[in-house]
PDB file of N, CA and C in Angstrom:
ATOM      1  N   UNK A   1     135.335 162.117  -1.593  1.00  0.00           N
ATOM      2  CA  UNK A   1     134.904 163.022  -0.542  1.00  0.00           C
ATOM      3  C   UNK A   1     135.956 163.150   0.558  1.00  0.00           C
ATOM      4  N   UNK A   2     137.217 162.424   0.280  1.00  0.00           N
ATOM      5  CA  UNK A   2     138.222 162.760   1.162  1.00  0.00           C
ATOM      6  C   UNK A   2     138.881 163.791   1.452  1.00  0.00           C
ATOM      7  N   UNK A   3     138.950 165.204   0.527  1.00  0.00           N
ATOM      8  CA  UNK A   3     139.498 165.892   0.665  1.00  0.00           C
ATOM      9  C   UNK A   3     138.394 167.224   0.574  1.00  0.00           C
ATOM     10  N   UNK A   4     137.453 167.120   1.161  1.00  0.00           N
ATOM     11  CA  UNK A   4     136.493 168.384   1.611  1.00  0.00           C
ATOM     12  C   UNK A   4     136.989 168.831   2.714  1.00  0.00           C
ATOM     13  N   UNK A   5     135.793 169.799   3.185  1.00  0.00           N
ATOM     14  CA  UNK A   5     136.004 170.338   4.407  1.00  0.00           C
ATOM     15  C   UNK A   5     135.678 169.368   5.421  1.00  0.00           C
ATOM     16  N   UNK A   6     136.248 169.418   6.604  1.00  0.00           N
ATOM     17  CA  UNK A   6     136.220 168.825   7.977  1.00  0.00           C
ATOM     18  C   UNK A   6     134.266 169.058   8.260  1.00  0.00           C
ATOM     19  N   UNK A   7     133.650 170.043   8.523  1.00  0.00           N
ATOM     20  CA  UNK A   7     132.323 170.360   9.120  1.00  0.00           C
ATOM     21  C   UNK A   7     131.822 169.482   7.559  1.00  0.00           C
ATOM     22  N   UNK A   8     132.095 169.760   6.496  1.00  0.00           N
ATOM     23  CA  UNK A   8     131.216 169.142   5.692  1.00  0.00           C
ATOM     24  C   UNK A   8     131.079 167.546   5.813  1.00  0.00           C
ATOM     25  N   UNK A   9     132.614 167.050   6.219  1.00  0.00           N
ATOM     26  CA  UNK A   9     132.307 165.358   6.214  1.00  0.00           C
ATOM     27  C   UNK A   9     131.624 165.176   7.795  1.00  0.00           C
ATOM     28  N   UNK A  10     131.642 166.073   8.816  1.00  0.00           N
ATOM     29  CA  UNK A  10     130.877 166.152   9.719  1.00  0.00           C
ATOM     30  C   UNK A  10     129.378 166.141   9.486  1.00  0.00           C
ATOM     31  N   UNK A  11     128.935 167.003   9.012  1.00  0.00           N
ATOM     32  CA  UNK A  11     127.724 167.205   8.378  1.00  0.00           C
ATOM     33  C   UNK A  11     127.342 165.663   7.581  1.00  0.00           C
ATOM     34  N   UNK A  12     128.383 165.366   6.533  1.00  0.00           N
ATOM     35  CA  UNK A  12     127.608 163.912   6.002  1.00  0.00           C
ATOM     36  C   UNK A  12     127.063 163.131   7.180  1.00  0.00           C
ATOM     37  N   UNK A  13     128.400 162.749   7.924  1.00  0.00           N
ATOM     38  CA  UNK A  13     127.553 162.160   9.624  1.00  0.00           C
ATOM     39  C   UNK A  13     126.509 162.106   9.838  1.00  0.00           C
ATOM     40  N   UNK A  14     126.483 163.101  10.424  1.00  0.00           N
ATOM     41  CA  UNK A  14     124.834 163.628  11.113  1.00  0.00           C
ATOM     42  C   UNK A  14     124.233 163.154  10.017  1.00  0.00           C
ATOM     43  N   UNK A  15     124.100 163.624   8.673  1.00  0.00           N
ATOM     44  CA  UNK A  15     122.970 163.416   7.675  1.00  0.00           C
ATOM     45  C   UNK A  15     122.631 161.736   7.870  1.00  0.00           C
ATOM     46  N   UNK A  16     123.399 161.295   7.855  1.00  0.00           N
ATOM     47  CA  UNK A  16     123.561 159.459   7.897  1.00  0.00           C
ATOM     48  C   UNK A  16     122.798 159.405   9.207  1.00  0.00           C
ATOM     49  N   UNK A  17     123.336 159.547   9.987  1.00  0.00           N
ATOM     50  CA  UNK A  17     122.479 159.577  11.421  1.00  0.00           C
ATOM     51  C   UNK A  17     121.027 159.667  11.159  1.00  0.00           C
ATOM     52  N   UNK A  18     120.740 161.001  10.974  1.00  0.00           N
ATOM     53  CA  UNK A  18     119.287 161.421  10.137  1.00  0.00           C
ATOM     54  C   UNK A  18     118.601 160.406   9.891  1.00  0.00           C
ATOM     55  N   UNK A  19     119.226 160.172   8.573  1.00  0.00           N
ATOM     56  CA  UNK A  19     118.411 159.103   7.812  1.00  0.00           C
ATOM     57  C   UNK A  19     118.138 157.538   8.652  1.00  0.00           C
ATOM     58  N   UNK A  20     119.348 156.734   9.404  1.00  0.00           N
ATOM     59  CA  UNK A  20     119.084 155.691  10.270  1.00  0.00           C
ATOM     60  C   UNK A  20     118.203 155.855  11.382  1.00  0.00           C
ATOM     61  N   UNK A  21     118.396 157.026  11.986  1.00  0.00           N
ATOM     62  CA  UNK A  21     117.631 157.117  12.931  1.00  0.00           C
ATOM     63  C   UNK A  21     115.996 157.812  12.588  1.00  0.00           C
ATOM     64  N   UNK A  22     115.587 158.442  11.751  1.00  0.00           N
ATOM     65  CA  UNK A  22     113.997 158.507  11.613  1.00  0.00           C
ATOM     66  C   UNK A  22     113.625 157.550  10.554  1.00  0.00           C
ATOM     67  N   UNK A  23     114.298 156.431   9.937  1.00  0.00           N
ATOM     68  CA  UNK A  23     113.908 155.729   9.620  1.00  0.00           C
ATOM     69  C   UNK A  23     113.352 154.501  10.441  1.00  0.00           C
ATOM     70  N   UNK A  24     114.557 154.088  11.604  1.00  0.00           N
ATOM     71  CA  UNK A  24     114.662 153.168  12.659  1.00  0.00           C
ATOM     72  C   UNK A  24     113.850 153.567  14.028  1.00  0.00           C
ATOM     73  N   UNK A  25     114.063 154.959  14.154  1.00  0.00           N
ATOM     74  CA  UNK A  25     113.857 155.400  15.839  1.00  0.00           C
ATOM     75  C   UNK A  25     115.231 155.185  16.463  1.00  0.00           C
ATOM     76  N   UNK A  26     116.076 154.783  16.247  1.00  0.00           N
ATOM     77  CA  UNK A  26     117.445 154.908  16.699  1.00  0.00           C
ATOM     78  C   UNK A  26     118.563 154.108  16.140  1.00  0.00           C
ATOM     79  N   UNK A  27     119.850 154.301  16.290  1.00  0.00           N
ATOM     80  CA  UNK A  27     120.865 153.441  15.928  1.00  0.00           C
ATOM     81  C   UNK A  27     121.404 152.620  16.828  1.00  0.00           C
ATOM     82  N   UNK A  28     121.105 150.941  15.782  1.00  0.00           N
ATOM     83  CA  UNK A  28     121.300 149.868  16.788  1.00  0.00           C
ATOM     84  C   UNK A  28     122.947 149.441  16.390  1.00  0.00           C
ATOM     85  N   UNK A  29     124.056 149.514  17.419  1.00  0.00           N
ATOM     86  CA  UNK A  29     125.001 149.614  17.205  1.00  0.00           C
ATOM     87  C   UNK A  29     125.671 148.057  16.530  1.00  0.00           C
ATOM     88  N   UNK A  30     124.669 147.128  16.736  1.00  0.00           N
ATOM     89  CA  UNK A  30     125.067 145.974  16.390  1.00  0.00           C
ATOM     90  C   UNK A  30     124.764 145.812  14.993  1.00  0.00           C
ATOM     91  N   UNK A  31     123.380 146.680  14.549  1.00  0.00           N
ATOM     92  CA  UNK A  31     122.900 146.859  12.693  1.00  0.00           C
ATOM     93  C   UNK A  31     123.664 147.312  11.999  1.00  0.00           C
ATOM     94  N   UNK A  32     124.002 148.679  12.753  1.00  0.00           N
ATOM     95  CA  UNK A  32     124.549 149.969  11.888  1.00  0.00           C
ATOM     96  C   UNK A  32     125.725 150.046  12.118  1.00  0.00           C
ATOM     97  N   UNK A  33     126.416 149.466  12.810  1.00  0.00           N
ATOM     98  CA  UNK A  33     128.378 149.330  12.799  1.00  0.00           C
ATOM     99  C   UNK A  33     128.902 149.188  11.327  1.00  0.00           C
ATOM    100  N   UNK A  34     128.613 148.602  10.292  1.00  0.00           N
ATOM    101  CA  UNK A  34     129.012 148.520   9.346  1.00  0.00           C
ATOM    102  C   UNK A  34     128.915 149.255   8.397  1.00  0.00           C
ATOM    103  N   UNK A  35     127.567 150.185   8.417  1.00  0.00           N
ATOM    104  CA  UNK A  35     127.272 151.668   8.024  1.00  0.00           C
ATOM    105  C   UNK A  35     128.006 152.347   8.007  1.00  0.00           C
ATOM    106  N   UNK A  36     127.887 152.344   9.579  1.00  0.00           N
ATOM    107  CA  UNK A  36     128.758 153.533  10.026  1.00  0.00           C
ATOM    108  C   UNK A  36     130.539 153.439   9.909  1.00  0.00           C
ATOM    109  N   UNK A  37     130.925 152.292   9.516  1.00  0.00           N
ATOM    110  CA  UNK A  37     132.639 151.916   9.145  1.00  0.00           C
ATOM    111  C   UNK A  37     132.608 152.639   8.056  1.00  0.00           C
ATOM    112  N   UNK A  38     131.534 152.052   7.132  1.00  0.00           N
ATOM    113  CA  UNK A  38     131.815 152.251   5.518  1.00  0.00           C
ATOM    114  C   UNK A  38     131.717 154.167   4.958  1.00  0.00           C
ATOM    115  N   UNK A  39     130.780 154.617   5.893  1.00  0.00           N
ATOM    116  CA  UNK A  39     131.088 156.216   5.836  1.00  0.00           C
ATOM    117  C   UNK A  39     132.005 156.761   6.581  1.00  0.00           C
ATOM    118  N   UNK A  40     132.397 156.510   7.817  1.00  0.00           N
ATOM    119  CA  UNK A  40     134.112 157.309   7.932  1.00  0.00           C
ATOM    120  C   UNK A  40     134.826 156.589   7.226  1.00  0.00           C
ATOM    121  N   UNK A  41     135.025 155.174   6.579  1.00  0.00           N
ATOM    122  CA  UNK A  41     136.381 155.187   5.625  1.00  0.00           C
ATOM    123  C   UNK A  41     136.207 155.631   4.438  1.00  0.00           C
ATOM    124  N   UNK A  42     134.639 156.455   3.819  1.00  0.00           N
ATOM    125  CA  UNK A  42     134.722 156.934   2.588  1.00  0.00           C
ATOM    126  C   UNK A  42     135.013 158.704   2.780  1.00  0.00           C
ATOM    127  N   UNK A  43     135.010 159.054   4.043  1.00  0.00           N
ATOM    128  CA  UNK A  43     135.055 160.467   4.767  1.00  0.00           C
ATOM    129  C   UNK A  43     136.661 159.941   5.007  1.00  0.00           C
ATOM    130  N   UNK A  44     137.314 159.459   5.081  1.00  0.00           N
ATOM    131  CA  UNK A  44     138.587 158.994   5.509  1.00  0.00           C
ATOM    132  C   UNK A  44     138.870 159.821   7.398  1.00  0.00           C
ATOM    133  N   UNK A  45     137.753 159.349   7.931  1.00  0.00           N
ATOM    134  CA  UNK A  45     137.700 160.092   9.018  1.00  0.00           C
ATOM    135  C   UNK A  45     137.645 158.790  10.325  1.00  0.00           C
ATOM    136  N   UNK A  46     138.522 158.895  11.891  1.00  0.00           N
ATOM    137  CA  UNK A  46     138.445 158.344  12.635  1.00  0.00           C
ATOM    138  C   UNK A  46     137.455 157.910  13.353  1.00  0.00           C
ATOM    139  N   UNK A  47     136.964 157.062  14.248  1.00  0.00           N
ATOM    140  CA  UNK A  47     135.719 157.037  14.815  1.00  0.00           C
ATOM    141  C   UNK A  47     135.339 157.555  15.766  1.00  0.00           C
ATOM    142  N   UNK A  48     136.404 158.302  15.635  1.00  0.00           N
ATOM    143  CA  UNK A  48     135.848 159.435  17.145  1.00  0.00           C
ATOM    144  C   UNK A  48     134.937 160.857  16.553  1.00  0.00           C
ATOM    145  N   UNK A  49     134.743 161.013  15.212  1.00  0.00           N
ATOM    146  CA  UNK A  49     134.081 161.944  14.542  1.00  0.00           C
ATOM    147  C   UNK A  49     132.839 161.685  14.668  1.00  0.00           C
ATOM    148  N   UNK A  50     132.838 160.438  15.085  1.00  0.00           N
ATOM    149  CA  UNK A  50     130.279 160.097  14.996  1.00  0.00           C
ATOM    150  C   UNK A  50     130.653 160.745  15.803  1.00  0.00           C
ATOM    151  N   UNK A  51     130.727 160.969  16.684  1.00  0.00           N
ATOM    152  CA  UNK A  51     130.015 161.564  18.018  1.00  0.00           C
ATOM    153  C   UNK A  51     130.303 163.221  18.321  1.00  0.00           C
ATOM    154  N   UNK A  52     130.785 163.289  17.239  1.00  0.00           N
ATOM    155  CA  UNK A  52     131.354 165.085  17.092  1.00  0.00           C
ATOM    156  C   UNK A  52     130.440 165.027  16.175  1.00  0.00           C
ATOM    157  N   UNK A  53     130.308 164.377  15.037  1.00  0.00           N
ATOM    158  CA  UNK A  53     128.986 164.771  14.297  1.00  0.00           C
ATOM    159  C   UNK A  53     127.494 164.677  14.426  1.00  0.00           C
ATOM    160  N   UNK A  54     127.390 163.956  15.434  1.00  0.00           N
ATOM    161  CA  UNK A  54     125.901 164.207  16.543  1.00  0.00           C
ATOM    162  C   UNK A  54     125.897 165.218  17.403  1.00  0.00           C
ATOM    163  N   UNK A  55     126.805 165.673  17.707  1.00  0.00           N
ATOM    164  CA  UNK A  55     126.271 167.050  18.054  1.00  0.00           C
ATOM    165  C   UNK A  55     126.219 168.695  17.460  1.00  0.00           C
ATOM    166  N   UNK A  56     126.442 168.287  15.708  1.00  0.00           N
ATOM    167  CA  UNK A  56     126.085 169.152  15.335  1.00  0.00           C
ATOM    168  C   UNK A  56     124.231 169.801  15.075  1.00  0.00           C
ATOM    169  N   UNK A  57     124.128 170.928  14.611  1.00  0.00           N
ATOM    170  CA  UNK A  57     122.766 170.964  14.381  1.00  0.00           C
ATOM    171  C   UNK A  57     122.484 170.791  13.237  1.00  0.00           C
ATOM    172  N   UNK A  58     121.218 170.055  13.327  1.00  0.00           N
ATOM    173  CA  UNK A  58     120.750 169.582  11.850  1.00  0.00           C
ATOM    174  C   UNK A  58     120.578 170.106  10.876  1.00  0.00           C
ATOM    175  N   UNK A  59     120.334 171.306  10.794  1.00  0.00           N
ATOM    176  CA  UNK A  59     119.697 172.265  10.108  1.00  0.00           C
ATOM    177  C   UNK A  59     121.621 172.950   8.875  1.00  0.00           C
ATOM    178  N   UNK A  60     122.219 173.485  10.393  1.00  0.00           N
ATOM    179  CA  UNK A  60     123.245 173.479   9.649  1.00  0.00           C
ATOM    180  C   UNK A  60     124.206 172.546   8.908  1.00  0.00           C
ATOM    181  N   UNK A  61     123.814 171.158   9.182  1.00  0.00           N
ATOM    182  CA  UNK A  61     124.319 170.262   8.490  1.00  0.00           C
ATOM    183  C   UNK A  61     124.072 170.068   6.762  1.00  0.00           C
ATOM    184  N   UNK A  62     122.747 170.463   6.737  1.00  0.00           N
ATOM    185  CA  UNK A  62     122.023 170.425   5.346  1.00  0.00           C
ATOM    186  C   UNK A  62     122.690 171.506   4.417  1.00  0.00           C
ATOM    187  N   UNK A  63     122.886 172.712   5.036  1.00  0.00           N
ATOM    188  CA  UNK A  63     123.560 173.838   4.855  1.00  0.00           C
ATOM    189  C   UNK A  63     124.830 173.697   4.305  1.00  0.00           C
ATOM    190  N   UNK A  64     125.698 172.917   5.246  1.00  0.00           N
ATOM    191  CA  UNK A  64     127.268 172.182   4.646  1.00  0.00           C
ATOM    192  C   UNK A  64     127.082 171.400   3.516  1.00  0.00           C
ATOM    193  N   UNK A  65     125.832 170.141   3.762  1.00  0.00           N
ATOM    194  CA  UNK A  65     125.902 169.537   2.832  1.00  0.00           C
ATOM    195  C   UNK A  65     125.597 170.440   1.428  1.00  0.00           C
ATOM    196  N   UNK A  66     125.361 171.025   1.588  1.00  0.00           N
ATOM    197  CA  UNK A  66     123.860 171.787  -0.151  1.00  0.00           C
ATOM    198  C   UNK A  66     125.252 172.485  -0.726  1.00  0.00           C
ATOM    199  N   UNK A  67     126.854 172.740   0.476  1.00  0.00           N
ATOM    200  CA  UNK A  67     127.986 173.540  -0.042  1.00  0.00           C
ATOM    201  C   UNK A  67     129.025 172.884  -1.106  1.00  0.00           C
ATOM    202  N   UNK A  68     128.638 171.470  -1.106  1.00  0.00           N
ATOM    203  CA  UNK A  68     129.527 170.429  -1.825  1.00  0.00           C
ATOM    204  C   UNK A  68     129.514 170.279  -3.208  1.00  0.00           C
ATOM    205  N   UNK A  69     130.481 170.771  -4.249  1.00  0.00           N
ATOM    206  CA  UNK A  69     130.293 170.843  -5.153  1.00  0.00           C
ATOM    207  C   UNK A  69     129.991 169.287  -6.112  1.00  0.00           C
ATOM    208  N   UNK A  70     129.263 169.352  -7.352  1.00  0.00           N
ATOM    209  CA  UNK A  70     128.157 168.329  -7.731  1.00  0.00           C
ATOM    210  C   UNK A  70     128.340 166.817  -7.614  1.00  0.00           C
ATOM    211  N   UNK A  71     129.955 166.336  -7.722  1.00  0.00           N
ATOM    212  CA  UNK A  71     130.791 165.688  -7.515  1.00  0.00           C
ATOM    213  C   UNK A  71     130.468 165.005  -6.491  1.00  0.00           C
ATOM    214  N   UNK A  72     130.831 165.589  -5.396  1.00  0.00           N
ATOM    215  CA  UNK A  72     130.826 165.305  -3.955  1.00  0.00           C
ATOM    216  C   UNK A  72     129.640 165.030  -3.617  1.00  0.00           C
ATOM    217  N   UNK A  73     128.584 166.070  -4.317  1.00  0.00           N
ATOM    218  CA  UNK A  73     127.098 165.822  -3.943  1.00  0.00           C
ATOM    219  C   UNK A  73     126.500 164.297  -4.381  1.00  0.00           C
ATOM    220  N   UNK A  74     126.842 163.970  -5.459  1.00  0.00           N
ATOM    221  CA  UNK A  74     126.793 162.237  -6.377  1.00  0.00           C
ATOM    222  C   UNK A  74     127.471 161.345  -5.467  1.00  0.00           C
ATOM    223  N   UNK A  75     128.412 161.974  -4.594  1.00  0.00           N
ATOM    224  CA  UNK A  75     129.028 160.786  -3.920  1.00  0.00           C
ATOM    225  C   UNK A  75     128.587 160.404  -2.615  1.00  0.00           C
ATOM    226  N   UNK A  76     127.981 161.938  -2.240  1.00  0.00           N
ATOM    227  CA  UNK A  76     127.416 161.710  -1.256  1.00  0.00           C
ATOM    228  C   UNK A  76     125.735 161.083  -1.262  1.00  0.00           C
ATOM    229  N   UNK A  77     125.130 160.989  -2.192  1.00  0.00           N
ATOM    230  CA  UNK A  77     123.954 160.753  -2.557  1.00  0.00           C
ATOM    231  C   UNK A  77     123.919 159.126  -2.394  1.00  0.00           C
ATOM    232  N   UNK A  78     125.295 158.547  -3.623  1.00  0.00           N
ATOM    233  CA  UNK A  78     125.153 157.444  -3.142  1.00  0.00           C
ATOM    234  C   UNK A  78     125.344 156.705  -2.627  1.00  0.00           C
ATOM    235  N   UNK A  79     126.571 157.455  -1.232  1.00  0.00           N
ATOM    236  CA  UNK A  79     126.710 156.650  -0.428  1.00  0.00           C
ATOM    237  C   UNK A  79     125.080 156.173   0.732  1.00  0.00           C
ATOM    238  N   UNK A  80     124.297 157.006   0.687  1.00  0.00           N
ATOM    239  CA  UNK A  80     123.436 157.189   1.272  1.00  0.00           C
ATOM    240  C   UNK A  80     122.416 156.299   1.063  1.00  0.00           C
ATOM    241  N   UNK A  81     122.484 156.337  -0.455  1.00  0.00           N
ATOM    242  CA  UNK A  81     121.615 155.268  -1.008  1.00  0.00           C
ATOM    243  C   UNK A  81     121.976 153.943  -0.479  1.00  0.00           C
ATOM    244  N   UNK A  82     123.610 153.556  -0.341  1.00  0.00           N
ATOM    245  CA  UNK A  82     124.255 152.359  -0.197  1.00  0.00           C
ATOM    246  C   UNK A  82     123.943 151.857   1.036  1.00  0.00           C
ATOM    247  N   UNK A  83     124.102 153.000   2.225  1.00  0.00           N
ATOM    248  CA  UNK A  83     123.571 152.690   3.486  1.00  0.00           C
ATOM    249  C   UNK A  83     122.312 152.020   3.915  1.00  0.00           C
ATOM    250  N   UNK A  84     121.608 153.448   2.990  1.00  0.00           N
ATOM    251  CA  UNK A  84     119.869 152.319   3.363  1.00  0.00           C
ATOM    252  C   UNK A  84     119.463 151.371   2.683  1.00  0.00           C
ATOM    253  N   UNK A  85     120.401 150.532   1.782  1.00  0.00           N
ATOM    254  CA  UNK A  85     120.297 149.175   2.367  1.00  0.00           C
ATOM    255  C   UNK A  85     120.561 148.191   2.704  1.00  0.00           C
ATOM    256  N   UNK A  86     120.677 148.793   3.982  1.00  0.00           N
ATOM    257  CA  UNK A  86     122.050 147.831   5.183  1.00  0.00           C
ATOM    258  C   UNK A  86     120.936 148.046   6.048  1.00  0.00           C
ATOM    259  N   UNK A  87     121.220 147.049   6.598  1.00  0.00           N
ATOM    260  CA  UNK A  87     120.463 146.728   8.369  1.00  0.00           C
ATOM    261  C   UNK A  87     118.554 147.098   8.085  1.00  0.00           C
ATOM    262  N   UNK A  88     118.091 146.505   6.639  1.00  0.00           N
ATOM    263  CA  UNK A  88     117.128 146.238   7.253  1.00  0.00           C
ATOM    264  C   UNK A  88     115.892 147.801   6.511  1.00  0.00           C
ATOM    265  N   UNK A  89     114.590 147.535   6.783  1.00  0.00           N
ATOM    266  CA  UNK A  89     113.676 148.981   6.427  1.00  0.00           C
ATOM    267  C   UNK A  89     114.071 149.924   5.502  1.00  0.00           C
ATOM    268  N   UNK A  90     114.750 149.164   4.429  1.00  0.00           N
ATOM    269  CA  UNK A  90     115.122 150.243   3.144  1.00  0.00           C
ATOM    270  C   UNK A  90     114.176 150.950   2.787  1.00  0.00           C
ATOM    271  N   UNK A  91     112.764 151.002   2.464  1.00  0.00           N
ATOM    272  CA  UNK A  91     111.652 151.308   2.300  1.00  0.00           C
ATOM    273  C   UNK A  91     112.129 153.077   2.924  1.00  0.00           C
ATOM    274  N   UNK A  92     112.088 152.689   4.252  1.00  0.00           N
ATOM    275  CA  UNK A  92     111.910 153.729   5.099  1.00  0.00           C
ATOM    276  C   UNK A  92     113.016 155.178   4.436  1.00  0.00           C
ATOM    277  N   UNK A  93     114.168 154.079   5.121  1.00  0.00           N
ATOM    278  CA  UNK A  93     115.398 154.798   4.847  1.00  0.00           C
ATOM    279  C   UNK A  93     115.726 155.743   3.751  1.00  0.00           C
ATOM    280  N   UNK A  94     115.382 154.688   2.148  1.00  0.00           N
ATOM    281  CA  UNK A  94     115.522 155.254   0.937  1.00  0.00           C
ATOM    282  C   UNK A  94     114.559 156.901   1.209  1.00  0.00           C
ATOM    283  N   UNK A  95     112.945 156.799   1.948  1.00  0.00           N
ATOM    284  CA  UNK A  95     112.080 157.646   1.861  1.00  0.00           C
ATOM    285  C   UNK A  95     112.794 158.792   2.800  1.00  0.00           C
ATOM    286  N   UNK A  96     113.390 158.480   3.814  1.00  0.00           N
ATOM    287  CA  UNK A  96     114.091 159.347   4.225  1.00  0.00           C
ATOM    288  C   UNK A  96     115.502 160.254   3.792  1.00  0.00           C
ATOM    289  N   UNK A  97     116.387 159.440   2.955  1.00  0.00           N
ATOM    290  CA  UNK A  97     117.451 160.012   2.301  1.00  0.00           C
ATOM    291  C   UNK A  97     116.684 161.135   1.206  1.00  0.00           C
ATOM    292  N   UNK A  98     115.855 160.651   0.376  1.00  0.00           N
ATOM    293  CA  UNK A  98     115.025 161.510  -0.197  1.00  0.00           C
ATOM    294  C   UNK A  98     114.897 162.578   0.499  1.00  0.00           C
ATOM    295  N   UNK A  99     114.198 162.646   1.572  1.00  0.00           N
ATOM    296  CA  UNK A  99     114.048 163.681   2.071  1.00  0.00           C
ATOM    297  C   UNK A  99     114.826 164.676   2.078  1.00  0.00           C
ATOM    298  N   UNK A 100     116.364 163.946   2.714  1.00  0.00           N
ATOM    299  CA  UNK A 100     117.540 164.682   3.087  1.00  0.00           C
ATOM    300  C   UNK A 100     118.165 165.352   2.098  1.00  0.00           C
ATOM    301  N   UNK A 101     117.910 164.998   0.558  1.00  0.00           N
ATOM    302  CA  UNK A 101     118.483 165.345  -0.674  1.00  0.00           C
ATOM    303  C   UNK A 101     117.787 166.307  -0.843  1.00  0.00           C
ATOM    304  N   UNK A 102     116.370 166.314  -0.521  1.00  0.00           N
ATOM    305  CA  UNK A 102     115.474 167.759  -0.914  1.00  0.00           C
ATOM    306  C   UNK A 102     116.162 168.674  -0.038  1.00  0.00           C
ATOM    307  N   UNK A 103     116.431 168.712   1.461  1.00  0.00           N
ATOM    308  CA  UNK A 103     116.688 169.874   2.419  1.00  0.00           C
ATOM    309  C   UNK A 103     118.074 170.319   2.093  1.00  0.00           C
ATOM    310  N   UNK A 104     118.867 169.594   1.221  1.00  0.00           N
ATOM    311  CA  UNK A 104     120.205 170.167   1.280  1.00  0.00           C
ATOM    312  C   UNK A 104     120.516 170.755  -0.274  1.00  0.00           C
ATOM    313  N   UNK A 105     119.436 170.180  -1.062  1.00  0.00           N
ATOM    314  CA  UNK A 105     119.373 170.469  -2.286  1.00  0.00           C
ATOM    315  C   UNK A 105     120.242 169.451  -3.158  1.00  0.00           C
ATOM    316  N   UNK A 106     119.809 168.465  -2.741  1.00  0.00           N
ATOM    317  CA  UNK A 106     120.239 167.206  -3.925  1.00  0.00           C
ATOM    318  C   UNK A 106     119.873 166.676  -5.064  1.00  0.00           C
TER     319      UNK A 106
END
């Protein structure tokens, strides 16, 4: 997934966000630091991008994501999977990535 578009590895962001945060109610920076390492170094992206990718809108994020051809979509699926289960309420998380795979078309 290193060599997509910029808004699309933006978009993964946010999606990650998504999923930690309505699983959790928010991101605890001391849980999810390691999350969040392991998706910008698979986005090969700096850490100044979370916070450019929280302020995208959600809606169009799903949109970027659903643009990734099938590849990218598998990679992005399981990084997602990999995340939720880190730091805890996989239950939740997994039920939420689900979600996120339906809205973007995963």
């Amino acid at each position: 997934m290193k060599t997509i578009e910029m808004i699309q590895k933006l978009s993964i962001l946010h999606c990650l966000y998504q999923m930690i945060a309505s699983a959790d109610g928010a991101i605890d920076d001391e849980r999810d630091q390691a999350a969040i390492e392991i998706a910008l170094s698979e986005l090969d992206l700096p850490s100044n991008c979370w916070d450019r990718a929280l302020r995208l809108n959600p809606h169009d994020c799903f949109i970027h994501v659903s643009t990734l051809n099938d590849d990218d979509k598998q990679q992005f699926k399981n990084l997602l999977l990999k995340i939720a289960d880190m730091g805890g309420n996989s239950f939740f998380r997994v039920s939420c990535a689900n979600h996120i795979f339906q809205l973007a078309n995963i």
